[in-house]
Protein backbone atom coordinates (compact mmCIF):
# COMPACT_ATOMS: atom_id res chain seq x y z
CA UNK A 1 34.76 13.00 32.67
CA UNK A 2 34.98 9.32 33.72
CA UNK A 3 35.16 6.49 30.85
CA UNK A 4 32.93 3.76 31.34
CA UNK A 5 32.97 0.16 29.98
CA UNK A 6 30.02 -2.09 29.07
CA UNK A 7 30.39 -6.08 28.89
CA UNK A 8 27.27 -7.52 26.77
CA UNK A 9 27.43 -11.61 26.80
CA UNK A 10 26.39 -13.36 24.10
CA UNK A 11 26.76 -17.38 22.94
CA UNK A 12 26.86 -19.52 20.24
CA UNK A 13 27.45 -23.32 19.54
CA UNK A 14 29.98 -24.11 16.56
CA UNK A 15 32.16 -26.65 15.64
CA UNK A 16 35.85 -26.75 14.43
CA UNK A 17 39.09 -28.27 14.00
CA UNK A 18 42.69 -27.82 14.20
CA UNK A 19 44.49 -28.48 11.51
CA UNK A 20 47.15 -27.51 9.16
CA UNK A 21 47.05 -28.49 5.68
CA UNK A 22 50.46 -28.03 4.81
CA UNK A 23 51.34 -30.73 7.56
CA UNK A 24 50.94 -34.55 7.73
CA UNK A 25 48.07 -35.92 9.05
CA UNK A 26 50.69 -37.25 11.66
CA UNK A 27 52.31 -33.70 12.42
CA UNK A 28 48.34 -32.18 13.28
CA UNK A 29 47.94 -35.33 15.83
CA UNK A 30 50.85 -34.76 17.26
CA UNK A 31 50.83 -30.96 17.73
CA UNK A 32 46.36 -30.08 18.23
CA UNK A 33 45.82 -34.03 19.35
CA UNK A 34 41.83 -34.23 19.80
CA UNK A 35 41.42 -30.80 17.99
CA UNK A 36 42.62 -32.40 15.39
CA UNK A 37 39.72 -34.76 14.96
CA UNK A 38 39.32 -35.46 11.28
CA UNK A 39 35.02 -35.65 12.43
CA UNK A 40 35.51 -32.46 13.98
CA UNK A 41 34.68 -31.30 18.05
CA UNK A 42 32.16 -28.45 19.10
CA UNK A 43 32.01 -26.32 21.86
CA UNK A 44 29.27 -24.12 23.79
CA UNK A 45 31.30 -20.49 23.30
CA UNK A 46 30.89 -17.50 24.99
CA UNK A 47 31.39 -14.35 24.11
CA UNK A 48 31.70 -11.54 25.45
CA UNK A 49 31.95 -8.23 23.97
CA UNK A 50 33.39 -4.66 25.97
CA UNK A 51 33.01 -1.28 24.71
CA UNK A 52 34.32 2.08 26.95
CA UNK A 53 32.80 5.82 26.90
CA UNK A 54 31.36 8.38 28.38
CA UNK A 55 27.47 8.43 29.36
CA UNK A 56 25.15 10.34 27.17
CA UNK A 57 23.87 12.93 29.27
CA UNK A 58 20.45 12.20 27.72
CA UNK A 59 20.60 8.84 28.69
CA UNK A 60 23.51 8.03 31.06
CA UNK A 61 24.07 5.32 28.70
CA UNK A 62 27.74 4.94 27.14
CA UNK A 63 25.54 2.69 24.64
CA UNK A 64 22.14 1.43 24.30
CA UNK A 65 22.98 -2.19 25.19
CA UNK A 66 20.20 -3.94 22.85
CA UNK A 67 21.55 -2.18 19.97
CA UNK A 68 25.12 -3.40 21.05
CA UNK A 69 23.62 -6.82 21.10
CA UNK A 70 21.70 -6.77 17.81
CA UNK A 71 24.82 -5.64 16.20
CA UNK A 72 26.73 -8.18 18.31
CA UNK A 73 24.04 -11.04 16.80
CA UNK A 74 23.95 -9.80 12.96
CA UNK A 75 27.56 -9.40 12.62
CA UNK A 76 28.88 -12.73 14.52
CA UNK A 77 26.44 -14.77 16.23
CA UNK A 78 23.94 -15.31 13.42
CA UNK A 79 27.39 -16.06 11.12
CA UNK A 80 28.87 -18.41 13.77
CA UNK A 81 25.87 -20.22 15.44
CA UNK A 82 25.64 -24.26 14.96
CA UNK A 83 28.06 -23.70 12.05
CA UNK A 84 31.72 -25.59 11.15
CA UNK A 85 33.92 -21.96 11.64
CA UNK A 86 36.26 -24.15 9.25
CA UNK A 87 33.88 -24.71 6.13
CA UNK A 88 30.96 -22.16 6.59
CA UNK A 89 32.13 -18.55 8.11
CA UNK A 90 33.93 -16.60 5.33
CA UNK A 91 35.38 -14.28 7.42
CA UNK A 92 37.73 -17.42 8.83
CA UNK A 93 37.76 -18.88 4.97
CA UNK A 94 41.88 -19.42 5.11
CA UNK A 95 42.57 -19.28 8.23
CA UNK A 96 43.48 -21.83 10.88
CA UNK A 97 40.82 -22.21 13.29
CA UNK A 98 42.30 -21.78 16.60
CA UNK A 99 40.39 -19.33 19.10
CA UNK A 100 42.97 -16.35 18.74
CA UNK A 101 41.87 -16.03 15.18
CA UNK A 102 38.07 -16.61 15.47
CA UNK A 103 38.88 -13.60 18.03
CA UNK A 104 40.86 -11.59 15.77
CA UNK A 105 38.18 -12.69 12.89
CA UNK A 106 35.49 -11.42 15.90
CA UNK A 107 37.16 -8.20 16.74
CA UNK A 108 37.27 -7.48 12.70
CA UNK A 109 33.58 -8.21 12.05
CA UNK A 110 31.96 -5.68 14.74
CA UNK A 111 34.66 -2.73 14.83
CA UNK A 112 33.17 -1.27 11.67
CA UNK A 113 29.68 -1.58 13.03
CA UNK A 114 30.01 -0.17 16.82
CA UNK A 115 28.12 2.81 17.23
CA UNK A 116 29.61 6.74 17.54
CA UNK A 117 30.55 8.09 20.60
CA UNK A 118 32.14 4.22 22.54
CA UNK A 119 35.09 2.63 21.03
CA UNK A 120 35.43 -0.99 21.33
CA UNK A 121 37.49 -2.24 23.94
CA UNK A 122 37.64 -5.82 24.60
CA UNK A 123 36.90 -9.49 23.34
CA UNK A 124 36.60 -11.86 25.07
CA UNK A 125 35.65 -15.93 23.92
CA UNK A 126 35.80 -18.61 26.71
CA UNK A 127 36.10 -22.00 24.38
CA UNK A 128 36.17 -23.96 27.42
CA UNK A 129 35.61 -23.59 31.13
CA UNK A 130 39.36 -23.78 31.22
CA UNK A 131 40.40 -21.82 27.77
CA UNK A 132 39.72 -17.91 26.91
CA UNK A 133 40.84 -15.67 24.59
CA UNK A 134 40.88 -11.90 25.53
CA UNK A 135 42.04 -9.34 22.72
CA UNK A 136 42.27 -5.95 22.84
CA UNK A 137 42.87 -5.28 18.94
CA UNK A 138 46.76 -4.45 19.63
């Protein structure tokens, strides 16, 4: 039987910086420059989430896709929306703020949550209309 995969698209607003604390002030310039911002930067993200399976023949669904998006909404968008990631997400408490771990920090919050019967395949976070992130949990 043929595997299917389902994008859903979701956004959220939220702000961050780069920055390592074990570095100068000096050393986090030089290396994340703007990102670096002791004020901070935002950006409009979006994400988008992929999960793969087989239709239900009940349905021909691989997954009803408003459930995929209210889990997709309770378990990251409603913890990352018009928040700092740095100071008010715990699941990024620790962590340097850079895309590839929001991602990996992303990937982490919905796995346990996606229903039976897809797997989750993909995420994707565009930052900027020039910088993405795509993980595949490898």
């Amino acid at each position: 039987m043929a595997i299917f995969y389902l994008t859903r698209k979701e956004h959220f607003n939220a702000a961050h910086k780069l920055y390592n604390p074990s570095w100068t002030r000096e050393k986090n310039e030089e290396v994340f420059g703007k990102c670096a911002n002791e004020n901070w930067h935002g950006h409009n993200f979006e994400l988008y989430v992929t999960v793969k399976g087989q239709p239900n023949p009940d349905t021909g669904f691989i997954v009803d896709a408003k459930e995929l998006s209210s889990i997709i909404k309770e378990y990251v968008v409603d913890l990352l929306d018009h928040r700092n990631l740095n100071l008010d997400v715990p699941f990024m408490a620790g962590r340097l703020c850079s895309i590839e771990n929001l991602v990996d920090g992303i990937w982490n919050q919905l796995l346990p949550h996606i229903p039976n019967g897809v797997s989750l395949h993909c995420i994707k976070l565009v930052e900027t209309p020039r910088i993405f992130v795509e993980y595949y949990g490898e």
